[in-house]
PDB file of N, CA and C in Angstrom:
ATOM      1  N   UNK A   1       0.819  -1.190   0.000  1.00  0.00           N
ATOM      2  CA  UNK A   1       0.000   0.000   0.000  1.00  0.00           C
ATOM      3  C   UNK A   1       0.866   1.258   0.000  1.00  0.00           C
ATOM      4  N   UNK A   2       2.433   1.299   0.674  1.00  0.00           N
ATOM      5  CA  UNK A   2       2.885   2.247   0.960  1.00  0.00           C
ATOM      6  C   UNK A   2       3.371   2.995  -0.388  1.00  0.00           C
ATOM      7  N   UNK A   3       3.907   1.451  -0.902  1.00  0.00           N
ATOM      8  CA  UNK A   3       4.549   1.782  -2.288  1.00  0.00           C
ATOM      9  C   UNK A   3       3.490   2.262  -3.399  1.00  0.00           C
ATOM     10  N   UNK A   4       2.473   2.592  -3.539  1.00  0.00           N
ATOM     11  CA  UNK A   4       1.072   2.611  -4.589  1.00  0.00           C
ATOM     12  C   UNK A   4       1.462   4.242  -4.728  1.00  0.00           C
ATOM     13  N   UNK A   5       2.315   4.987  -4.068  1.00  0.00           N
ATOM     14  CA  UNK A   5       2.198   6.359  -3.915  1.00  0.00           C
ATOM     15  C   UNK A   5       3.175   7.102  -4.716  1.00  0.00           C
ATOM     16  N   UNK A   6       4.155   6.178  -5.296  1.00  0.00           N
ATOM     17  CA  UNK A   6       5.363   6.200  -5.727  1.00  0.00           C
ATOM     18  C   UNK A   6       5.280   6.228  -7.222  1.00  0.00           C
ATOM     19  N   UNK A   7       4.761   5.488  -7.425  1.00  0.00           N
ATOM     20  CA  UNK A   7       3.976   4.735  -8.897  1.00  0.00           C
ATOM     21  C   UNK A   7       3.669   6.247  -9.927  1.00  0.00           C
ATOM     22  N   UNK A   8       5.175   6.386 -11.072  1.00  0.00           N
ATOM     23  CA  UNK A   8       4.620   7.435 -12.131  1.00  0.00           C
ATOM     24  C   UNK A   8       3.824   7.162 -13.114  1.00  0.00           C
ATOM     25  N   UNK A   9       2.955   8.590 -13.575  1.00  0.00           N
ATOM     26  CA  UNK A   9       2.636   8.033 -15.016  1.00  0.00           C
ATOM     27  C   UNK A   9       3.264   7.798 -15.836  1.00  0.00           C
ATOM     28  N   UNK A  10       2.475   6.914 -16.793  1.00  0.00           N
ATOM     29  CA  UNK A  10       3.359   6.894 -17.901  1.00  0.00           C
ATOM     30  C   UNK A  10       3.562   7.906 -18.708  1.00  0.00           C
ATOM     31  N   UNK A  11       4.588   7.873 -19.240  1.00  0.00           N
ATOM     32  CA  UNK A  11       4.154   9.120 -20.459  1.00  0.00           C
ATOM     33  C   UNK A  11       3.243   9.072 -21.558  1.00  0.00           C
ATOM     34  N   UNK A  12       3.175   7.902 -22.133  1.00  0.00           N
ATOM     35  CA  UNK A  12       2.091   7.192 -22.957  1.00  0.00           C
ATOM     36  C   UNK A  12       0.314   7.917 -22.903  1.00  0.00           C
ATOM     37  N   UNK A  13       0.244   8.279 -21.574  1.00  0.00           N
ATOM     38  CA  UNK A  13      -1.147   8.539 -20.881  1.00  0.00           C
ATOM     39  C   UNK A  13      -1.178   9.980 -21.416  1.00  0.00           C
ATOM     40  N   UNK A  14       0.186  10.593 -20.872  1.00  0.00           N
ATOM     41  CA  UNK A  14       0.085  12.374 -21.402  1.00  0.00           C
ATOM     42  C   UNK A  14       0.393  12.352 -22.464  1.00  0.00           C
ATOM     43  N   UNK A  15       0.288  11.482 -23.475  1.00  0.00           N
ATOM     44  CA  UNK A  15       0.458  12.371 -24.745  1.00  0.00           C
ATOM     45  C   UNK A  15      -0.444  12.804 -25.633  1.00  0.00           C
ATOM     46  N   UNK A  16      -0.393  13.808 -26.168  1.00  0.00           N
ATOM     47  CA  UNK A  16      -1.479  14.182 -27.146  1.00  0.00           C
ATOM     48  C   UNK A  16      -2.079  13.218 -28.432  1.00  0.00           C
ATOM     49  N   UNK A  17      -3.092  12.828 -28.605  1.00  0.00           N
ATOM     50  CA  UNK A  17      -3.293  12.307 -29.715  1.00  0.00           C
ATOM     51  C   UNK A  17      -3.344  12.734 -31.143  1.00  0.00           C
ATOM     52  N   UNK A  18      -2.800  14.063 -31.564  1.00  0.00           N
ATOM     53  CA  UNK A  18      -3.328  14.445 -32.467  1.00  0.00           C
ATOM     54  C   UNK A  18      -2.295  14.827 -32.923  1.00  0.00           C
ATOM     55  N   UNK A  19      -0.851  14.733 -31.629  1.00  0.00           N
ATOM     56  CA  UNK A  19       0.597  14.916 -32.239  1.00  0.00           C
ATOM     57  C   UNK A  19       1.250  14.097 -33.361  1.00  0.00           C
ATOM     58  N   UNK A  20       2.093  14.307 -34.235  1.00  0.00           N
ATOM     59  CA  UNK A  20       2.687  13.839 -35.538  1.00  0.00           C
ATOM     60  C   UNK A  20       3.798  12.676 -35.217  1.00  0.00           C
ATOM     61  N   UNK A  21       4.203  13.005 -34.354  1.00  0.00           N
ATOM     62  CA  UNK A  21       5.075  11.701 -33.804  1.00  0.00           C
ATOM     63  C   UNK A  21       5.144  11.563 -32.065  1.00  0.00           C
ATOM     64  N   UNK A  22       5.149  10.202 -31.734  1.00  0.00           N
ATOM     65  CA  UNK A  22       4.717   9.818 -30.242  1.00  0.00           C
ATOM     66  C   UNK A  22       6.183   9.536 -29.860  1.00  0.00           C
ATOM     67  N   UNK A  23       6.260   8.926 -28.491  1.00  0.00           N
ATOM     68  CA  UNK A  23       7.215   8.548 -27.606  1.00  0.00           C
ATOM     69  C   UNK A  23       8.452   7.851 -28.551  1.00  0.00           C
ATOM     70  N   UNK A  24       9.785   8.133 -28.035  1.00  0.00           N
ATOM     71  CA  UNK A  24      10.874   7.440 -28.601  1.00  0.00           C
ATOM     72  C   UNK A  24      10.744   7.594 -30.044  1.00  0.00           C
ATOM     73  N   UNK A  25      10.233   8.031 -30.850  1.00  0.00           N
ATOM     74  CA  UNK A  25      10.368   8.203 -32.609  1.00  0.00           C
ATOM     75  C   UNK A  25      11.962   8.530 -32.622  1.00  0.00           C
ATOM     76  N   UNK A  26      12.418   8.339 -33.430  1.00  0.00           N
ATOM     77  CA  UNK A  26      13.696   8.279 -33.927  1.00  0.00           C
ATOM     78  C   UNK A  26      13.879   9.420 -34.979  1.00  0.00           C
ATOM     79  N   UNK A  27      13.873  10.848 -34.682  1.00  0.00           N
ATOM     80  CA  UNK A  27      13.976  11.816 -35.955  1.00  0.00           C
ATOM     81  C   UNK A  27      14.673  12.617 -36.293  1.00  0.00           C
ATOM     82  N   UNK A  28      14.741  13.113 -37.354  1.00  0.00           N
ATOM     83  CA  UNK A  28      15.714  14.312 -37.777  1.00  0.00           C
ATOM     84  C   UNK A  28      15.742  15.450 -37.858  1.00  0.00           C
ATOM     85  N   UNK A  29      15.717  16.422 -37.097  1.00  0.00           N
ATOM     86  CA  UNK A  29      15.580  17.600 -37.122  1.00  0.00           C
ATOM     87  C   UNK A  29      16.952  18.660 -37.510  1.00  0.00           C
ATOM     88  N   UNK A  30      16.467  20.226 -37.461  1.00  0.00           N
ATOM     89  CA  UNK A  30      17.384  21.117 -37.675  1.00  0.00           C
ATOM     90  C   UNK A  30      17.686  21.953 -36.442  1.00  0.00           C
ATOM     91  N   UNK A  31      18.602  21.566 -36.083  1.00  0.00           N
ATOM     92  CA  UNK A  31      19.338  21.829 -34.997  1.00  0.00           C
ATOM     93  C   UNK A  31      20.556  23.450 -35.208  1.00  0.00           C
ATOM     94  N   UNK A  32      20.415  24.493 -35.138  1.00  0.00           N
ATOM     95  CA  UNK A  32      21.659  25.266 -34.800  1.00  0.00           C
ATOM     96  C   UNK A  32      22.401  25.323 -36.647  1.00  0.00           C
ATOM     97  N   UNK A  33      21.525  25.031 -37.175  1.00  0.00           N
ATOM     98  CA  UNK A  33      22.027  25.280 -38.684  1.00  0.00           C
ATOM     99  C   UNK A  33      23.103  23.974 -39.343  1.00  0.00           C
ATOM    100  N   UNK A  34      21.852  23.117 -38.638  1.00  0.00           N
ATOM    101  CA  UNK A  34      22.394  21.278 -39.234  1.00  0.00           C
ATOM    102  C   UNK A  34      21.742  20.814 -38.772  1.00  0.00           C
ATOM    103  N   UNK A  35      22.087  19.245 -39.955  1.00  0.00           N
ATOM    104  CA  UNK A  35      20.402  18.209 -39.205  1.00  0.00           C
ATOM    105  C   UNK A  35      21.036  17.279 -38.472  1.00  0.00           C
ATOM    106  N   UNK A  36      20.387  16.863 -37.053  1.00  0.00           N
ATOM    107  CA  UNK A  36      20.343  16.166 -35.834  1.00  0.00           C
ATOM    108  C   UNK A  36      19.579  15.098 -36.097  1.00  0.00           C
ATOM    109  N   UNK A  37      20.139  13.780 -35.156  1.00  0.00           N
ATOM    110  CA  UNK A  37      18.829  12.997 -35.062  1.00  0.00           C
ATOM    111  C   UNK A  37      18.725  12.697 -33.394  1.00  0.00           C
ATOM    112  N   UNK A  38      17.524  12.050 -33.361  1.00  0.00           N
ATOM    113  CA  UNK A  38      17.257  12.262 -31.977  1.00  0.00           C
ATOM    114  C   UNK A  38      16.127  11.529 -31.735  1.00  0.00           C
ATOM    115  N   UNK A  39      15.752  11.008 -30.702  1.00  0.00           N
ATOM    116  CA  UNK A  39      14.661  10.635 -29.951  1.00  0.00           C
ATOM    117  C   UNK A  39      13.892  11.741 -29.246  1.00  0.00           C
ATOM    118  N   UNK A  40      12.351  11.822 -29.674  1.00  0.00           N
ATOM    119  CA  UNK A  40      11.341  12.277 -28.898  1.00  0.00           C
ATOM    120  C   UNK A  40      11.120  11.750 -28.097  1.00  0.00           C
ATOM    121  N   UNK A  41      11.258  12.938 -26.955  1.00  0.00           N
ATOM    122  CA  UNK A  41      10.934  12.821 -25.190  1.00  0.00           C
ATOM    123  C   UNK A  41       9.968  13.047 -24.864  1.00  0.00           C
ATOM    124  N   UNK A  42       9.498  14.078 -25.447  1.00  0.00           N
ATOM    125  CA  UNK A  42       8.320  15.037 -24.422  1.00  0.00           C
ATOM    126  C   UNK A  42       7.499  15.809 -25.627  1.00  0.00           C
ATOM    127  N   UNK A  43       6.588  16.040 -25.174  1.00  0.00           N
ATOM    128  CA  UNK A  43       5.614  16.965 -26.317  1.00  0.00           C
ATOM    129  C   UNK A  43       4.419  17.863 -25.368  1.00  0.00           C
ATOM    130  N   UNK A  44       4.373  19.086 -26.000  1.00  0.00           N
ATOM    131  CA  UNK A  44       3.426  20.364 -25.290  1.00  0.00           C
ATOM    132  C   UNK A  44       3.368  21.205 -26.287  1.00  0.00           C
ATOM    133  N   UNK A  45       1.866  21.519 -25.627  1.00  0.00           N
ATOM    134  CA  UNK A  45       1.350  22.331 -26.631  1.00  0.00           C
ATOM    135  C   UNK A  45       1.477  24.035 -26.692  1.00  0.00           C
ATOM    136  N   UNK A  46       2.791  24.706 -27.260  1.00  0.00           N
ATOM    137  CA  UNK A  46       3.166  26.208 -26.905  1.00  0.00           C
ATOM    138  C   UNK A  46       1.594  27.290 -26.754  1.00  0.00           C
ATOM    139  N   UNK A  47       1.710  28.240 -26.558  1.00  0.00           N
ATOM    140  CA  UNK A  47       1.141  29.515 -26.629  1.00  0.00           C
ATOM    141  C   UNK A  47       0.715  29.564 -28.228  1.00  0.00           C
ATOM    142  N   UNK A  48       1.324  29.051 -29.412  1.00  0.00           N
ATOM    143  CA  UNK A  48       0.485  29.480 -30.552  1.00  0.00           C
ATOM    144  C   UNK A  48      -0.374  28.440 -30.624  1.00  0.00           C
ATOM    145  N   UNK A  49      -0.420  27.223 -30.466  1.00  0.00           N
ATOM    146  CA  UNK A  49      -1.243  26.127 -29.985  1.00  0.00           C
ATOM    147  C   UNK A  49      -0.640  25.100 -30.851  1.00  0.00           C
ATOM    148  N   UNK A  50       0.788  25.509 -31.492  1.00  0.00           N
ATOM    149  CA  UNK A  50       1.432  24.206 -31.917  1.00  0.00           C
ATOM    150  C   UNK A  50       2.205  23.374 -31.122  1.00  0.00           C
ATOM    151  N   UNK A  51       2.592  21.838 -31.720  1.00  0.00           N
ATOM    152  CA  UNK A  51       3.062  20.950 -30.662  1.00  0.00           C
ATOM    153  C   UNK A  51       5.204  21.743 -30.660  1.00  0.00           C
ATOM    154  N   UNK A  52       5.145  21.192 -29.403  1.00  0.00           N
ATOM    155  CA  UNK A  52       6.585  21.887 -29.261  1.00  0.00           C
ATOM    156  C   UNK A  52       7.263  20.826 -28.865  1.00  0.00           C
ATOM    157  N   UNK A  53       8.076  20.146 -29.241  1.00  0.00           N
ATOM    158  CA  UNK A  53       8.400  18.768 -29.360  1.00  0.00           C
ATOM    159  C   UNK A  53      10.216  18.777 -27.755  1.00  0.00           C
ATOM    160  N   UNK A  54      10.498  18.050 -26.465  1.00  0.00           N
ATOM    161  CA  UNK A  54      11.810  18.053 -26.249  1.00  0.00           C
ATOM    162  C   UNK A  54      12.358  16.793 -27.020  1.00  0.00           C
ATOM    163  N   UNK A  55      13.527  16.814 -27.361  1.00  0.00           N
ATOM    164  CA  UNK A  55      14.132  15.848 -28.132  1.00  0.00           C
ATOM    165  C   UNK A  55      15.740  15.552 -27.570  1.00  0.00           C
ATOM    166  N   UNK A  56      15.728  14.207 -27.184  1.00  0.00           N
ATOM    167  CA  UNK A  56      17.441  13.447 -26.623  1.00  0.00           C
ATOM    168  C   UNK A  56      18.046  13.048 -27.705  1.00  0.00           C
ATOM    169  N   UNK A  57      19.335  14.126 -28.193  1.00  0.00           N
ATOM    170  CA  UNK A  57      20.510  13.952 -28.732  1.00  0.00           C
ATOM    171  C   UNK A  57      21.536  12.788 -27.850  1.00  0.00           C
ATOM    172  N   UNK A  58      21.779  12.232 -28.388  1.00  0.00           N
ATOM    173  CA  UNK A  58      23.200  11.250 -27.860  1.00  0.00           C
ATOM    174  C   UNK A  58      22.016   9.883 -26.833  1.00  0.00           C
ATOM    175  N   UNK A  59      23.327   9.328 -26.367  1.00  0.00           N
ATOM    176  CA  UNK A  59      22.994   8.171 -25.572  1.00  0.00           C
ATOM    177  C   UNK A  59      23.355   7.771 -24.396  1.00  0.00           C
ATOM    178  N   UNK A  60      24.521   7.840 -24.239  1.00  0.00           N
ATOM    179  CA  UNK A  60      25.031   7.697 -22.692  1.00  0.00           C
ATOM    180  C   UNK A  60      25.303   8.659 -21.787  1.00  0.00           C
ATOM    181  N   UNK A  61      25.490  10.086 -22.332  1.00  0.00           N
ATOM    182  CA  UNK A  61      25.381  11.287 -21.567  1.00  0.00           C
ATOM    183  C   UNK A  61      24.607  12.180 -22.768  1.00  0.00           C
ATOM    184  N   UNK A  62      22.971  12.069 -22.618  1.00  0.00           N
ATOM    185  CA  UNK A  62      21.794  13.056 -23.293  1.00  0.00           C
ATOM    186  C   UNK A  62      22.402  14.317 -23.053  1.00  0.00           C
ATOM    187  N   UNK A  63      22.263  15.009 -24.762  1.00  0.00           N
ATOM    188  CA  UNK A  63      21.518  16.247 -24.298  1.00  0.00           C
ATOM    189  C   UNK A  63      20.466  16.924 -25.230  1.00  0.00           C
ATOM    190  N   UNK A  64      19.794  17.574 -24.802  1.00  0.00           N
ATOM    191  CA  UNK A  64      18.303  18.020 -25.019  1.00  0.00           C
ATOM    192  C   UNK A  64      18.005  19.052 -25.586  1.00  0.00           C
ATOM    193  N   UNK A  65      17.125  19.084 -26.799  1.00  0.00           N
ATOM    194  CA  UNK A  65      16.736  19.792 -27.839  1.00  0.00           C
ATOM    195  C   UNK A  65      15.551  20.345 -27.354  1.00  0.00           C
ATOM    196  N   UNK A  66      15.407  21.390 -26.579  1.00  0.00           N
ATOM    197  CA  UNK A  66      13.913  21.898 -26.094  1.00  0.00           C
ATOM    198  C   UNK A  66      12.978  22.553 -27.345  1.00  0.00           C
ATOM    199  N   UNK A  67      11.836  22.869 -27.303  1.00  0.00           N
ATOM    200  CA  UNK A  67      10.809  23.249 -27.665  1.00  0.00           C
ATOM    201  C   UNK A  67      11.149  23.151 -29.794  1.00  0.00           C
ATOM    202  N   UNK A  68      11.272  22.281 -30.050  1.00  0.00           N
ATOM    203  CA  UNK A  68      11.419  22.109 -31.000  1.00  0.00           C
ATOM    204  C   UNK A  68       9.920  22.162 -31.939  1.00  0.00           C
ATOM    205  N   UNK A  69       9.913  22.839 -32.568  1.00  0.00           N
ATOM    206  CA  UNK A  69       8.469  23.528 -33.377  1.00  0.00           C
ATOM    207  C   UNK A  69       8.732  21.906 -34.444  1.00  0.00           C
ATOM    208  N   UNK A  70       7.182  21.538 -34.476  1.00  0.00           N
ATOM    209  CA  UNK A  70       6.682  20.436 -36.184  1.00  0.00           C
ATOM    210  C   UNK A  70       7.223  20.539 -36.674  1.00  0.00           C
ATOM    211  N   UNK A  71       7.471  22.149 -37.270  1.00  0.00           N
ATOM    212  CA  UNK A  71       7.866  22.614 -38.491  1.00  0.00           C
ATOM    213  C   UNK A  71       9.232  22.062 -38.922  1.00  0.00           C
ATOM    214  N   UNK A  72       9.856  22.323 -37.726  1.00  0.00           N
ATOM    215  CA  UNK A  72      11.532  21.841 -37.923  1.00  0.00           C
ATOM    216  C   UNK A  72      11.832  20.627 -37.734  1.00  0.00           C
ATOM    217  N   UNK A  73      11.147  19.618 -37.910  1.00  0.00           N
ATOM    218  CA  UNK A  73      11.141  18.072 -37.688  1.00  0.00           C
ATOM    219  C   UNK A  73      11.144  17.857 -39.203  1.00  0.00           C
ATOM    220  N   UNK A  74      12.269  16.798 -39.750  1.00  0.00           N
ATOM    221  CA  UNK A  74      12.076  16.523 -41.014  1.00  0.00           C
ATOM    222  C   UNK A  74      11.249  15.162 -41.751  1.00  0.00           C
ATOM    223  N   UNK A  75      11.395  14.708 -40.233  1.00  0.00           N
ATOM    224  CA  UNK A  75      10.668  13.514 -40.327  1.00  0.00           C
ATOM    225  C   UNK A  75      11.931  11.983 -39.503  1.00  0.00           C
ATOM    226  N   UNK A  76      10.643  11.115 -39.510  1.00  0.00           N
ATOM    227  CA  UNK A  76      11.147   9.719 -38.953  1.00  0.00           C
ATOM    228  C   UNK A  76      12.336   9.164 -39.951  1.00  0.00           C
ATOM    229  N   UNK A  77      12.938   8.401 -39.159  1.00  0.00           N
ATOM    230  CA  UNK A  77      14.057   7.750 -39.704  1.00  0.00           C
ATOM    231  C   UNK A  77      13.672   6.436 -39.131  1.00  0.00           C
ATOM    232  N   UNK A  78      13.627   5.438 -40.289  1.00  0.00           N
ATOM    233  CA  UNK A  78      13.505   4.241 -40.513  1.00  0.00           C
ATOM    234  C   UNK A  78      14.699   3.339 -39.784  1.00  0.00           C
TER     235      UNK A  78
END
């Protein structure tokens, strides 16, 4: 019982359904004036009411591509 309190959501639960790519996608974006690839972390919906994507560069020490606009997503990588 003690442990029931501990217990996160998933992220699965918060995500939007209507977003273009879900949890862990594997994609390519434009990063700093070059294309990145990366895993989707996180997704929210900014102030203009588009999705604003965080995205994990690298693997054994991440680092993080915040508020990354649709727009600049080039798409999934196979």
């Amino acid at each position: 019982m003690f442990f029931n309190i501990f217990k996160k959501k998933s992220k699965k639960d918060l995500w939007p359904e209507d977003a273009k790519y879900k949890y862990r996608d594997f994609v390519r974006f434009r990063y700093r004036g070059e294309i990145r690839f990366g895993f989707v972390f996180e997704v929210k919906v900014d102030a203009d009411g588009d999705f604003a994507y965080t995205i994990q560069m690298g693997g054994e020490c991440p680092t993080f591509a915040y508020n990354q606009k649709e727009q600049n997503i080039i798409g999934k990588v196979n």
